[in-house]
C-alpha atoms as a PDB file:
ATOM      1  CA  UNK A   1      -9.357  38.293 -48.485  1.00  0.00           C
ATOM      2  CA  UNK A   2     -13.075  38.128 -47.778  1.00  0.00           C
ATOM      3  CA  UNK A   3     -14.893  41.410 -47.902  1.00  0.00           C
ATOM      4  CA  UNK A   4     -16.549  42.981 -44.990  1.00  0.00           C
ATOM      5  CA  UNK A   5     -20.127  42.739 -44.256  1.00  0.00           C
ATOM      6  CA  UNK A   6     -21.030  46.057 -43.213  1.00  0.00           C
ATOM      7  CA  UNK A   7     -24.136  45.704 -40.639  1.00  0.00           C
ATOM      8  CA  UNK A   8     -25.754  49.310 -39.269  1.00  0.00           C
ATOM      9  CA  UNK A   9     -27.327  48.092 -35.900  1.00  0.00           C
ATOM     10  CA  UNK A  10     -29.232  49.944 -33.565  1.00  0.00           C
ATOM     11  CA  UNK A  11     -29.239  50.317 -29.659  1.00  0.00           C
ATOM     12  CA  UNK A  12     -32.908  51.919 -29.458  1.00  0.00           C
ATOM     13  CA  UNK A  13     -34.041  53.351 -26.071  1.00  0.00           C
ATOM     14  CA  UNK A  14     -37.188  54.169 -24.625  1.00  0.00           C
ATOM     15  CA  UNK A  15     -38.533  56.291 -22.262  1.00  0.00           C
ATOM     16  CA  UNK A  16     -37.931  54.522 -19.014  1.00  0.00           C
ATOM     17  CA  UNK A  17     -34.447  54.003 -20.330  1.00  0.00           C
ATOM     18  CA  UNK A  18     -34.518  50.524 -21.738  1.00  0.00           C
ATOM     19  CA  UNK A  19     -32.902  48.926 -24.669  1.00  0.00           C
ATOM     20  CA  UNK A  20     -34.505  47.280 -26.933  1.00  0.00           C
ATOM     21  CA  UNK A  21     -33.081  43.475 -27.730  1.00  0.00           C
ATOM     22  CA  UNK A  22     -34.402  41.030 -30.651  1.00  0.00           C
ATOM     23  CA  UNK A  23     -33.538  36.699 -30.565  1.00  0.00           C
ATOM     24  CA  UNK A  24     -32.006  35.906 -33.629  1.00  0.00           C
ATOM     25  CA  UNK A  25     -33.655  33.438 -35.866  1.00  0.00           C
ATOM     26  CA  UNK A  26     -32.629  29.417 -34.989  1.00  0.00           C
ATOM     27  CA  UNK A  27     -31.574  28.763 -38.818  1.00  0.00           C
ATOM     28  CA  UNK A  28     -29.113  31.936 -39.215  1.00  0.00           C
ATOM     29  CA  UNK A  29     -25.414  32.878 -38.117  1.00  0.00           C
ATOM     30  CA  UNK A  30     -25.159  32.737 -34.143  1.00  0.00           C
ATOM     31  CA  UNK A  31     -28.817  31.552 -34.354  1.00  0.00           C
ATOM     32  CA  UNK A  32     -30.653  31.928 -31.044  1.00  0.00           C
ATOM     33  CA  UNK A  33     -28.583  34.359 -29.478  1.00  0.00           C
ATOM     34  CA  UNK A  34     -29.585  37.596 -28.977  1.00  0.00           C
ATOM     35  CA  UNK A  35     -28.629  41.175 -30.830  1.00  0.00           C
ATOM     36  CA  UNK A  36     -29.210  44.780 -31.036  1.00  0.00           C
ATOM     37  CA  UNK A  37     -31.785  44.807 -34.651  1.00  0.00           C
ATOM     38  CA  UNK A  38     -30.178  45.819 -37.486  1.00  0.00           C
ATOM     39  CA  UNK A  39     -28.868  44.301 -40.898  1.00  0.00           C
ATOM     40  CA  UNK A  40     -26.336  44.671 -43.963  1.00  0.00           C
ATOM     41  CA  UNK A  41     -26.275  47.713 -45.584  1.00  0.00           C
ATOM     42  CA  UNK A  42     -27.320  47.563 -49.292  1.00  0.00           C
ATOM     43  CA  UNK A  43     -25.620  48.290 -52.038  1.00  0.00           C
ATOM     44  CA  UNK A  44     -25.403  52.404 -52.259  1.00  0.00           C
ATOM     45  CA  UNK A  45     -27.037  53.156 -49.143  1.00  0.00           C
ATOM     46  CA  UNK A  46     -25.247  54.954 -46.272  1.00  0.00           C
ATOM     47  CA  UNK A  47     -25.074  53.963 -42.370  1.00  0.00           C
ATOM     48  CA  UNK A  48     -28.370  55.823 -41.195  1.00  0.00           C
ATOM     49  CA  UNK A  49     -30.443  55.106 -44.591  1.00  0.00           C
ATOM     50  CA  UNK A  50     -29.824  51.265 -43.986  1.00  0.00           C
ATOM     51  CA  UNK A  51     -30.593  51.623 -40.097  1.00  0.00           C
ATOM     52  CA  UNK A  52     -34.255  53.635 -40.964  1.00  0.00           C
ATOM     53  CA  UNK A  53     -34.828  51.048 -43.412  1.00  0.00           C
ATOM     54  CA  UNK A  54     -34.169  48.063 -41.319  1.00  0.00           C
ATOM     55  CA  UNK A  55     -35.761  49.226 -38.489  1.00  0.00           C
ATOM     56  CA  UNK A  56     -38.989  49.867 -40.076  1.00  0.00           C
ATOM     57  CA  UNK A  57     -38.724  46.848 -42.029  1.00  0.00           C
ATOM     58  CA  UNK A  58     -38.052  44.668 -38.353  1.00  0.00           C
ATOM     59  CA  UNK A  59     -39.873  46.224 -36.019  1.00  0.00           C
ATOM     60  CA  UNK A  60     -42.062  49.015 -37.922  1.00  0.00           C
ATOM     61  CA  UNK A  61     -40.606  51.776 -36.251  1.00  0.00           C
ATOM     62  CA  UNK A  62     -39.599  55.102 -37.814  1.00  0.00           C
ATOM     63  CA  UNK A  63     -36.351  56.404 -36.402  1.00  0.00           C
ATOM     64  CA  UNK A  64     -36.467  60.003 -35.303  1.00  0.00           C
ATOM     65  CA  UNK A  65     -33.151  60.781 -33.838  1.00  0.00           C
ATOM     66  CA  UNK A  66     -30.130  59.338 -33.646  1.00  0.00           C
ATOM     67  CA  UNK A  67     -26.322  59.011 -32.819  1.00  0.00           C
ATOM     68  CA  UNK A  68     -23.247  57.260 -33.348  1.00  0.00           C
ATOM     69  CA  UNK A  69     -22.810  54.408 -30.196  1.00  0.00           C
ATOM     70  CA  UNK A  70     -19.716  52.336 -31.529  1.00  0.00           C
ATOM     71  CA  UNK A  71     -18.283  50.693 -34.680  1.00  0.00           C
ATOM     72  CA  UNK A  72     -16.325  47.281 -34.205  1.00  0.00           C
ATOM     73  CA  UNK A  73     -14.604  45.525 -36.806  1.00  0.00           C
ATOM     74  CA  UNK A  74     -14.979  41.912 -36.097  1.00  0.00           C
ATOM     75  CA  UNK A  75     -14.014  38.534 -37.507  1.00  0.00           C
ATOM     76  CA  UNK A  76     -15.720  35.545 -37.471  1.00  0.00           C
ATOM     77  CA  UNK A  77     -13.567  32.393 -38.751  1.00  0.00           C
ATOM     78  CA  UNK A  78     -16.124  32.562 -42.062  1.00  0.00           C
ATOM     79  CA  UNK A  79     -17.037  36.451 -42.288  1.00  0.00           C
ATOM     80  CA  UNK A  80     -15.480  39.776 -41.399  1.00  0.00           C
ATOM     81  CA  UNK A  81     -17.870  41.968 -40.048  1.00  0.00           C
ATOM     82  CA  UNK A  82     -18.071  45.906 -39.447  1.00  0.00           C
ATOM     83  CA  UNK A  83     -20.757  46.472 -36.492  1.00  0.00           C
ATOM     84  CA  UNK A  84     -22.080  50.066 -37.200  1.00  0.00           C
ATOM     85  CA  UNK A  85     -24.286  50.935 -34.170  1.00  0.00           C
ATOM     86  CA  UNK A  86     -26.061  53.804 -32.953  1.00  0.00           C
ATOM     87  CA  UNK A  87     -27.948  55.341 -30.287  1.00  0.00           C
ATOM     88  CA  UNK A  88     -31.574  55.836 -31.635  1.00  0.00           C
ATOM     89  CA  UNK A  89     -33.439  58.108 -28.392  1.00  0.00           C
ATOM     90  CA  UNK A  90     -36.302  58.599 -29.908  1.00  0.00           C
ATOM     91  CA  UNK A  91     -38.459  57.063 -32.696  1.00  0.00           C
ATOM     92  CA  UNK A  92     -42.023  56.759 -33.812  1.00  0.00           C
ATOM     93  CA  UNK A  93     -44.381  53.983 -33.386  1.00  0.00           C
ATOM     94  CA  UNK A  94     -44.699  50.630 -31.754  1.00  0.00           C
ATOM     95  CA  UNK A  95     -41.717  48.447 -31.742  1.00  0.00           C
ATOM     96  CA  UNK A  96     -42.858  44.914 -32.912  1.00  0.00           C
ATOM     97  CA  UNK A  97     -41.376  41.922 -34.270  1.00  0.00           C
ATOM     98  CA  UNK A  98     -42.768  41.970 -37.951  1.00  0.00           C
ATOM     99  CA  UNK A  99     -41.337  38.697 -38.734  1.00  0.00           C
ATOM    100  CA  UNK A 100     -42.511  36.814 -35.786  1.00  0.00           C
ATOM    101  CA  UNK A 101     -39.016  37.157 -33.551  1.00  0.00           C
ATOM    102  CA  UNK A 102     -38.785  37.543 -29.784  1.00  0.00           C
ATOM    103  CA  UNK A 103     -38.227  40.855 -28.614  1.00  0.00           C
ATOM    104  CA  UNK A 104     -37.421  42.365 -25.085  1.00  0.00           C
ATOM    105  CA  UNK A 105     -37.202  45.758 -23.621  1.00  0.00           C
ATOM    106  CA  UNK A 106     -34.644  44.971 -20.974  1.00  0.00           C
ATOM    107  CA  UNK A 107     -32.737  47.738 -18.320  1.00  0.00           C
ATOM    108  CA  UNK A 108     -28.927  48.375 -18.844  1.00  0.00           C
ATOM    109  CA  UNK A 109     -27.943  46.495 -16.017  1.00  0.00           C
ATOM    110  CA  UNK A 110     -30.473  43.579 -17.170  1.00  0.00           C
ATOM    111  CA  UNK A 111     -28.291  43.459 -20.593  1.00  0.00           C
ATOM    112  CA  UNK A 112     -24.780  40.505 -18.749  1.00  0.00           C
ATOM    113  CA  UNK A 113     -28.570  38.352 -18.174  1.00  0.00           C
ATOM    114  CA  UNK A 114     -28.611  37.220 -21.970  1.00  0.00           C
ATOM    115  CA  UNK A 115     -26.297  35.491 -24.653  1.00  0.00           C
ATOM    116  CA  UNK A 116     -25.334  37.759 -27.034  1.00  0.00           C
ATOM    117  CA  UNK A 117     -22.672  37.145 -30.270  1.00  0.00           C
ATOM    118  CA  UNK A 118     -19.410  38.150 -29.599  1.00  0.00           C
ATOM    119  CA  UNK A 119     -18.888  41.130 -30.782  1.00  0.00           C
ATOM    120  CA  UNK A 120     -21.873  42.584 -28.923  1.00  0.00           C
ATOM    121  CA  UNK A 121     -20.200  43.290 -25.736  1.00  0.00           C
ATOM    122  CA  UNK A 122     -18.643  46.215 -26.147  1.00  0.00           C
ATOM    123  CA  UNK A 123     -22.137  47.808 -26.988  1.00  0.00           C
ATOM    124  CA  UNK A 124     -23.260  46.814 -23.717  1.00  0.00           C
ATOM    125  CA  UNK A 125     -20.225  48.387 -22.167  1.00  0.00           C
ATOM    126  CA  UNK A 126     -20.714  51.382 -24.538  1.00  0.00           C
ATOM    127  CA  UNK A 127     -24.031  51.592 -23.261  1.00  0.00           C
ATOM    128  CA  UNK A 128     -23.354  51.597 -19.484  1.00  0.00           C
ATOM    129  CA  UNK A 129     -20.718  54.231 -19.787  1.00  0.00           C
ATOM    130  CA  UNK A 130     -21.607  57.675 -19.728  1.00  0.00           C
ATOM    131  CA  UNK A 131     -20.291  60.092 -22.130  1.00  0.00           C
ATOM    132  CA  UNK A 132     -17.981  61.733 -20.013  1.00  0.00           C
ATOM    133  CA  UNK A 133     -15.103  60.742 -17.798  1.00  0.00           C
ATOM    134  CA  UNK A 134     -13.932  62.964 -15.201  1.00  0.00           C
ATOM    135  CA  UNK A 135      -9.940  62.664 -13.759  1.00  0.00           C
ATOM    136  CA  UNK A 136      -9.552  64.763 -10.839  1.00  0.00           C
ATOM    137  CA  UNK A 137      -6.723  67.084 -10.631  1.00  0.00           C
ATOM    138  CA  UNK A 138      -4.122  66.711  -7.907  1.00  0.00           C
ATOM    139  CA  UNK A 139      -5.486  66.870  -4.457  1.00  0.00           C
ATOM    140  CA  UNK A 140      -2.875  68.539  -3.038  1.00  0.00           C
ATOM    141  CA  UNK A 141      -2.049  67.965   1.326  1.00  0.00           C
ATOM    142  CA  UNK A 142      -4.298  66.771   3.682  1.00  0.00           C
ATOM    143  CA  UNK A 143      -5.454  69.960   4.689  1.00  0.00           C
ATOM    144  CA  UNK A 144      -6.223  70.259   0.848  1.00  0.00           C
ATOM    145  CA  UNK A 145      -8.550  67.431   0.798  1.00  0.00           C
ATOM    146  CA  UNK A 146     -12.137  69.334   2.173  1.00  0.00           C
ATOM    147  CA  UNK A 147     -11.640  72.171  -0.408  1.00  0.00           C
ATOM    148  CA  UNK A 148     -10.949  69.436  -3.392  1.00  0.00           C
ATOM    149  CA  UNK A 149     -13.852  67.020  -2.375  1.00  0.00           C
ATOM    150  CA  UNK A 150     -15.998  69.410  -2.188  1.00  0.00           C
ATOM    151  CA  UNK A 151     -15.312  70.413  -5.661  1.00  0.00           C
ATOM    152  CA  UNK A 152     -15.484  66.682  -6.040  1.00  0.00           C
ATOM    153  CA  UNK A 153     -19.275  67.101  -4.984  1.00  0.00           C
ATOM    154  CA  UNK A 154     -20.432  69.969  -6.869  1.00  0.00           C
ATOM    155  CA  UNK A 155     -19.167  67.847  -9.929  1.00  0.00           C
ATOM    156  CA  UNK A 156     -21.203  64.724  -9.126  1.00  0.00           C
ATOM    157  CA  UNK A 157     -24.186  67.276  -8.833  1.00  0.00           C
ATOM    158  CA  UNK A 158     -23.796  68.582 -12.214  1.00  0.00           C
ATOM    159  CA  UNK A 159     -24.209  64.778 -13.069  1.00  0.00           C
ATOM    160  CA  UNK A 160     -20.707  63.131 -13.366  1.00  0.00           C
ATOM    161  CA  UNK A 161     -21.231  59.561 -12.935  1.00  0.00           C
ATOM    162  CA  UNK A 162     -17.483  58.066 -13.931  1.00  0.00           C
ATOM    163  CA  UNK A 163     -14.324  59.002 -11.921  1.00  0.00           C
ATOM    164  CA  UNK A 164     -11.042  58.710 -11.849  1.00  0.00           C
ATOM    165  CA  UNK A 165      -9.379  59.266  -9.053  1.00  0.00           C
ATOM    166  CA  UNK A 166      -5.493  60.567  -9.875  1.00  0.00           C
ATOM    167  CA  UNK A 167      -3.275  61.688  -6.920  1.00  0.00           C
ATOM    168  CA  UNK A 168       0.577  60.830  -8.728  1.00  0.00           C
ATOM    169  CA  UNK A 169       2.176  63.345  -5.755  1.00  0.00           C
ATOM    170  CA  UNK A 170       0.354  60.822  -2.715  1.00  0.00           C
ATOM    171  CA  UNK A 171       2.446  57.855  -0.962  1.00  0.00           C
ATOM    172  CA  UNK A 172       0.465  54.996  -0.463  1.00  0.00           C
ATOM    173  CA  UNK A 173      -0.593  55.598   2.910  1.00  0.00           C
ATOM    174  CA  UNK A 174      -1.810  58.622   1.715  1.00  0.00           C
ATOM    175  CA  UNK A 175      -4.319  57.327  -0.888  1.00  0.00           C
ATOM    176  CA  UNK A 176      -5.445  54.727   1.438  1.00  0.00           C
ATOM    177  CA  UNK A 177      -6.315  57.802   3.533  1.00  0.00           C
ATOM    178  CA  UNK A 178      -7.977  59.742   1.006  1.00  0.00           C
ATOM    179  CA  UNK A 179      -9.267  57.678  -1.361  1.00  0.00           C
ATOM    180  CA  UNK A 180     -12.440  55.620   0.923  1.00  0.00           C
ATOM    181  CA  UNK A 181     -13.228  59.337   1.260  1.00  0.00           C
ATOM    182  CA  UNK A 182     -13.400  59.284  -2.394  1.00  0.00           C
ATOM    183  CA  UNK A 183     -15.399  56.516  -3.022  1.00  0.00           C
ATOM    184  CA  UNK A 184     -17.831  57.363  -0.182  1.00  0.00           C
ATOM    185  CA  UNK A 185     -18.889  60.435  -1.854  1.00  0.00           C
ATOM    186  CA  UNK A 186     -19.103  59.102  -4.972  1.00  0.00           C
ATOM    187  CA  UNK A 187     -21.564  55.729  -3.888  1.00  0.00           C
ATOM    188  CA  UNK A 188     -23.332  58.416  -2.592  1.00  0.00           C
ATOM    189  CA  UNK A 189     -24.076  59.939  -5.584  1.00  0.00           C
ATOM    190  CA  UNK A 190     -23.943  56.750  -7.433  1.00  0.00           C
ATOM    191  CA  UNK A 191     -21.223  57.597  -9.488  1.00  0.00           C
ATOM    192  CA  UNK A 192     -18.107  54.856 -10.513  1.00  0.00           C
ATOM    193  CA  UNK A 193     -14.924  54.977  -8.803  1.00  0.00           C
ATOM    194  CA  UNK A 194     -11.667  54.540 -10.368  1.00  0.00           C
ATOM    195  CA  UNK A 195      -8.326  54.441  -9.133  1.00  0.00           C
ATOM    196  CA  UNK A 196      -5.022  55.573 -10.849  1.00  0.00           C
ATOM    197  CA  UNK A 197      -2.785  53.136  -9.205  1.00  0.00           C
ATOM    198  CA  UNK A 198      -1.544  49.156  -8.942  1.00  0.00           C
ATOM    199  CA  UNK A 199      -4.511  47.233  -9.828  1.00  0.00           C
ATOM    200  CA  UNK A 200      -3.530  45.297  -6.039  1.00  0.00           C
ATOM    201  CA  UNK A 201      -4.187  48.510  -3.950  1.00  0.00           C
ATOM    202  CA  UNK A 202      -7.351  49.591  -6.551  1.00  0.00           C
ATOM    203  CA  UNK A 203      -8.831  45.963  -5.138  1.00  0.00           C
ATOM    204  CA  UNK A 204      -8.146  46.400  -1.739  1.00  0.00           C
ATOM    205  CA  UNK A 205      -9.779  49.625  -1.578  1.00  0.00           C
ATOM    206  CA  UNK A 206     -12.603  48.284  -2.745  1.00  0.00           C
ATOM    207  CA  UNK A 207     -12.909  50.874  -5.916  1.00  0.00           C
ATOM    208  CA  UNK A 208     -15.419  50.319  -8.831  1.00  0.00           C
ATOM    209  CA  UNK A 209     -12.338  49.643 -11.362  1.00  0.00           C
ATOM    210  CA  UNK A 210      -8.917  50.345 -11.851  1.00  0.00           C
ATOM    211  CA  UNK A 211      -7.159  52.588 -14.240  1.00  0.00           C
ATOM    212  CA  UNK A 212      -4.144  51.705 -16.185  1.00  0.00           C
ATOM    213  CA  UNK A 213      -1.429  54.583 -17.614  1.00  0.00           C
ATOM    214  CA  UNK A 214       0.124  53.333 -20.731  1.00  0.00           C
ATOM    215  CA  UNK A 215       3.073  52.031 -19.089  1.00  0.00           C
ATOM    216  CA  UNK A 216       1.437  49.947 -16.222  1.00  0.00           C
ATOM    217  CA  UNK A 217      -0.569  48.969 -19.186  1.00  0.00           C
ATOM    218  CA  UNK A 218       2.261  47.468 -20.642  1.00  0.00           C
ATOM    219  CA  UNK A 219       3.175  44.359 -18.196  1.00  0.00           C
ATOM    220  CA  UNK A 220      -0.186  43.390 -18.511  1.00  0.00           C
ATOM    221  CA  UNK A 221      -1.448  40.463 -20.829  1.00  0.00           C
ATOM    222  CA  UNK A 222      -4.609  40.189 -19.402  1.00  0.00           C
ATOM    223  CA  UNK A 223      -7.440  42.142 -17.392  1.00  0.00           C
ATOM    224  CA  UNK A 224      -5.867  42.657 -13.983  1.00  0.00           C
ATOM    225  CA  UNK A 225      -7.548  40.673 -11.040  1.00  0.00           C
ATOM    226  CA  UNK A 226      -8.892  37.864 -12.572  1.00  0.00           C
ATOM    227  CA  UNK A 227     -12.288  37.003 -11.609  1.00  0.00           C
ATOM    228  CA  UNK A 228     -13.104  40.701 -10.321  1.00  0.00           C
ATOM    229  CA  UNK A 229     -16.172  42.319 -12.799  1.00  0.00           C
ATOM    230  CA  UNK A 230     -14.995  45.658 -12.481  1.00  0.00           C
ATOM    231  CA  UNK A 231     -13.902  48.324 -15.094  1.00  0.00           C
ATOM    232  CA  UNK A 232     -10.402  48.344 -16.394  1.00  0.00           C
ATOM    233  CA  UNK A 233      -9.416  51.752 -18.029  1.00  0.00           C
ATOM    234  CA  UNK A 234      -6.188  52.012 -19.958  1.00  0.00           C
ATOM    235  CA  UNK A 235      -4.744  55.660 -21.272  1.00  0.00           C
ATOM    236  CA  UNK A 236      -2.966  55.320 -24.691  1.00  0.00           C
ATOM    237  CA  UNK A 237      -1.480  57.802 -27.016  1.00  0.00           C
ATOM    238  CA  UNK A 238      -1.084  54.991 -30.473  1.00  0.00           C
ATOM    239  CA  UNK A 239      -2.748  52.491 -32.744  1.00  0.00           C
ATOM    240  CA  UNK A 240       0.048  50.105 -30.582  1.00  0.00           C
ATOM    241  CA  UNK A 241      -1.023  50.926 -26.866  1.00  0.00           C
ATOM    242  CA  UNK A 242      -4.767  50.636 -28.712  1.00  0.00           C
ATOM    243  CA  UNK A 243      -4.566  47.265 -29.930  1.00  0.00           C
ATOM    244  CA  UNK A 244      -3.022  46.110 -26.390  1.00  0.00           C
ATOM    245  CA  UNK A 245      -5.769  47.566 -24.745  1.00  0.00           C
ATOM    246  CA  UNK A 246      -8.264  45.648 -26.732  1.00  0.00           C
ATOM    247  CA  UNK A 247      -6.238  42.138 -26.358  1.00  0.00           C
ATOM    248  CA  UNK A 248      -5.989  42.601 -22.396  1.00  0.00           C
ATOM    249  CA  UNK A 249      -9.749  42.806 -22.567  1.00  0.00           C
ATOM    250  CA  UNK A 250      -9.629  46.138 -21.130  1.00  0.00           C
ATOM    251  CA  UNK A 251     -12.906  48.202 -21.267  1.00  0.00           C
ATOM    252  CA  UNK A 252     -12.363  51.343 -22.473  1.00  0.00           C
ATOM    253  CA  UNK A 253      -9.794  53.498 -23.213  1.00  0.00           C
ATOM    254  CA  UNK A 254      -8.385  57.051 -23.502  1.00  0.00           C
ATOM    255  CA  UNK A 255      -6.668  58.525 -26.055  1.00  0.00           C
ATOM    256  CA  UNK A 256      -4.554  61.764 -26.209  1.00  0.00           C
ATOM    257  CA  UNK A 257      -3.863  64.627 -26.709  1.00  0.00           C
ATOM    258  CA  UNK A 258      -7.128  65.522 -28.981  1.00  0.00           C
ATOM    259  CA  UNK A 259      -6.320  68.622 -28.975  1.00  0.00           C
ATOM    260  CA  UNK A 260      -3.031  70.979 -27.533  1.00  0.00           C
ATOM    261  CA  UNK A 261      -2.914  71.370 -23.770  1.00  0.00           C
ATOM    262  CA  UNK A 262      -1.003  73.487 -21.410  1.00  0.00           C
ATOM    263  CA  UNK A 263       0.205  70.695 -19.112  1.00  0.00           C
ATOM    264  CA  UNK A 264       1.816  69.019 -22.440  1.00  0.00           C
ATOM    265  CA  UNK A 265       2.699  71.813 -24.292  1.00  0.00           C
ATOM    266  CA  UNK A 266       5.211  69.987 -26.489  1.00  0.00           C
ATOM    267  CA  UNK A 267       3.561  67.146 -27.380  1.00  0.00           C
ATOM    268  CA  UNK A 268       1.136  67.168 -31.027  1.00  0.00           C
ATOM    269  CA  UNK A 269      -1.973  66.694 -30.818  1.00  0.00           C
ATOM    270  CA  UNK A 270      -3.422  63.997 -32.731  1.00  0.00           C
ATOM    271  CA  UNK A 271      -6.738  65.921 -34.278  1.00  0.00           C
ATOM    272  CA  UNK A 272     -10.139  65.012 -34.649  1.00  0.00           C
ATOM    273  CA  UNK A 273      -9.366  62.741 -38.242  1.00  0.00           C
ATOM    274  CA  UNK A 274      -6.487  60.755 -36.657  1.00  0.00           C
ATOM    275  CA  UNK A 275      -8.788  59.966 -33.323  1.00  0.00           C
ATOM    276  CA  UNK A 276     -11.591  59.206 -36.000  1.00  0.00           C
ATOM    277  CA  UNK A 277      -8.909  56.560 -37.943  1.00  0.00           C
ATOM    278  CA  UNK A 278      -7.569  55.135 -34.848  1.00  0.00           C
ATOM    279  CA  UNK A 279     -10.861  54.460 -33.036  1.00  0.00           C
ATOM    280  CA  UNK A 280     -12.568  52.720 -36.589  1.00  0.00           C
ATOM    281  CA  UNK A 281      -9.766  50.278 -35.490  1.00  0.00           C
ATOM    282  CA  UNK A 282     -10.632  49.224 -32.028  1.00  0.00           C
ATOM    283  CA  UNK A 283     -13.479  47.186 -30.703  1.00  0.00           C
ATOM    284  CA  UNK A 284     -13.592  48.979 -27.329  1.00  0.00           C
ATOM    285  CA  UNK A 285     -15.292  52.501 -26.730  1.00  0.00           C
ATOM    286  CA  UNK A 286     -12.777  55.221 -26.531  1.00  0.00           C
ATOM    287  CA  UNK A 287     -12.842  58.382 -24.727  1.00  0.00           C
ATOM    288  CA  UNK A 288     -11.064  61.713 -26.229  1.00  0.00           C
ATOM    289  CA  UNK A 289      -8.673  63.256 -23.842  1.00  0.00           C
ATOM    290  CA  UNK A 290      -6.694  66.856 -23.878  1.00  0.00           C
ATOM    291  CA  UNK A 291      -8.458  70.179 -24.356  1.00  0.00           C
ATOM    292  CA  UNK A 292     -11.763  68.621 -24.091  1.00  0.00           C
ATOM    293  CA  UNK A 293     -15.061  70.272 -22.656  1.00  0.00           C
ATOM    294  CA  UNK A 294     -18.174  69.462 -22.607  1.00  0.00           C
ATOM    295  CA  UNK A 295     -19.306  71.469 -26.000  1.00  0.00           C
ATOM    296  CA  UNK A 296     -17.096  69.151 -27.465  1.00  0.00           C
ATOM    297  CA  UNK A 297     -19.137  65.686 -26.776  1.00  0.00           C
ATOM    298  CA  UNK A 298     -21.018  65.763 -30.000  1.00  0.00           C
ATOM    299  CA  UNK A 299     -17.651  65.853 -32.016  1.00  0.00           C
ATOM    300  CA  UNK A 300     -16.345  62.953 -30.134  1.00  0.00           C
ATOM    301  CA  UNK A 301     -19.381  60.888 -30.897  1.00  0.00           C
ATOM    302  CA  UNK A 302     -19.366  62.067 -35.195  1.00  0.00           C
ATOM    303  CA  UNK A 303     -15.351  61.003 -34.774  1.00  0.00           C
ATOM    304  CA  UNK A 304     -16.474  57.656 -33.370  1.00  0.00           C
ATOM    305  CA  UNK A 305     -15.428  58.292 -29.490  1.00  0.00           C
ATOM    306  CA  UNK A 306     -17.687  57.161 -26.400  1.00  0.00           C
ATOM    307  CA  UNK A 307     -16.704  60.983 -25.327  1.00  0.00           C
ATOM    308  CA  UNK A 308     -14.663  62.913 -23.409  1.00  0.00           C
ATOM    309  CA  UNK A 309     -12.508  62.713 -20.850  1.00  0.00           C
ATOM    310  CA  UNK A 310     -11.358  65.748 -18.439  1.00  0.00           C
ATOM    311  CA  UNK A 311      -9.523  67.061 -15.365  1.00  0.00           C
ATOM    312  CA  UNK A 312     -10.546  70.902 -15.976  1.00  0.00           C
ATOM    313  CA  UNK A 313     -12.986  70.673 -18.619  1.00  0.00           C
ATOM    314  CA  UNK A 314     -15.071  68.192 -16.175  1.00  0.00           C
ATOM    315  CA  UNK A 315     -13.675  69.707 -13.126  1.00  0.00           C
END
């Protein structure tokens, strides 16, 4: 089998919140396209040592802090590849192509504008999702709803910018009642809207994306509503219900329980090493659901997750 070219990449971001993007040389592999810098490790060096190195060596930067983004194992029909990437916020110097190669400071939502190699979109997505994912909890009855979207509110304020909205105990006509209400407070705040329900009804309310439990995810071989660019969200609880999620093209996922939870009480939780092994095998970022708060965002990140995801912990 051929061995795996191990490749420490970097998604580096400056102050106004840009990414920094470098044209790959005409005469190499996927020549011309464009990439996040980076390069193989070498022989004995670890993940971070390799990324100072090339970095400096590329663009004659020194990296100052730093943070796991996303690995993604990858093959090519010649090479196997293992994308290390990380977040670098904050280095020193000014970022300039040493060897003569194009490079671009381009905004998040700039990022669909350019041709990168495959295995580069899921750093884009990693990059336009925040680090946490809030699910609301049940919104009870009608006369319910003020109390819960207010709480709704004071949650956006605190900076929540991806939602799910979950309401299993609704009818349809009552999500269609509460749910533009939803989304209406969330544009506001310009926070993502997702909706726990048949992909069908998620597109005729007009949300930002749809989210898939592991069942629904099931009868699907492909991203729901072709042709729609919105975000597809899939829950999964095993290396299975993983690997479907990445061959429906979905764009993220959950996985749970992290940790134990009251509402699941019987069910193991999987642990911080087991998320860590079954994450290293996806190539889509993965959120960490069940017992998860905030404080617990950094550990997701070291165990290879996007971050978390929450009803109370968020909530």
């Amino acid at each position: 089998m051929t061995p795996v070219i191990h490749v420490a990449a970097a998604a580096i971001i400056d102050a106004a919140g840009r990414v920094l993007i470098a044209r790959r040389p005409l005469h190499t592999h996927q020549g011309g396209l464009w990439e996040f810098p980076g390069g193989k490790l070498e022989h004995g060096e670890d993940v971070l040592t390799a990324l100072a190195r090339e970095l400096h060596e590329e663009l004659g930067i020194d990296v100052l802090r730093a943070r796991p983004l996303i690995s993604i194992p990858y093959s090519y029909p010649d090479r196997r590849i293992l994308l290390d990437v990380w977040r670098v916020d904050a280095f020193a110097g000014d970022a300039r192509g040493q060897a003569g190669q194009d490079i671009r400071w381009v905004g998040l939502d700039q990022l669909a504008e350019f041709s990168f190699p495959p295995p580069n979109r899921p750093i884009i997505t990693a990059l336009q999702l925040p680090d946490r994912y809030l699910i609301t909890p049940e919104p009870g009855q009608i006369k319910d709803w003020p109390i819960f979207l207010a709480h709704l509110e004071q949650a956006l304020q605190r900076g929540t910018s991806l939602v799910q909205l979950r309401a299993r105990q609704l009818d349809q006509a009552g999500l269609q009642l509460l749910a533009p209400q939803v989304l209406a407070l969330c544009r506001r705040y310009r926070a993502r809207l997702l909706l726990n329900a048949a992909p069908s009804l998620a597109a005729e309310l007009d949300m930002d994306g749809v989210h898939l439990n592991s069942e629904c995810a099931k009868d699907c071989v492909q991203r729901p509503v072709a042709g729609k660019r919105w975000l597809v969200g899939v829950s999964c609880h095993t290396a299975e219900e993983l690997a479907h999620a990445c061959k429906m093209d979905a764009d993220f996922a959950l996985l749970s329980p992290v940790q134990p939870t009251a509402s699941h009480p019987g069910v193991p939780a999987l642990g911080w090493d087991v998320f860590a092994r079954l994450v290293a095998a996806t190539t889509i970022p993965v959120y960490a659901l069940g017992g998860m708060r905030v404080v617990d965002i950094p550990t997701a990140w070291q165990h290879g997750g996007q971050g978390i995801a929450a009803i109370n912990g968020l909530w």
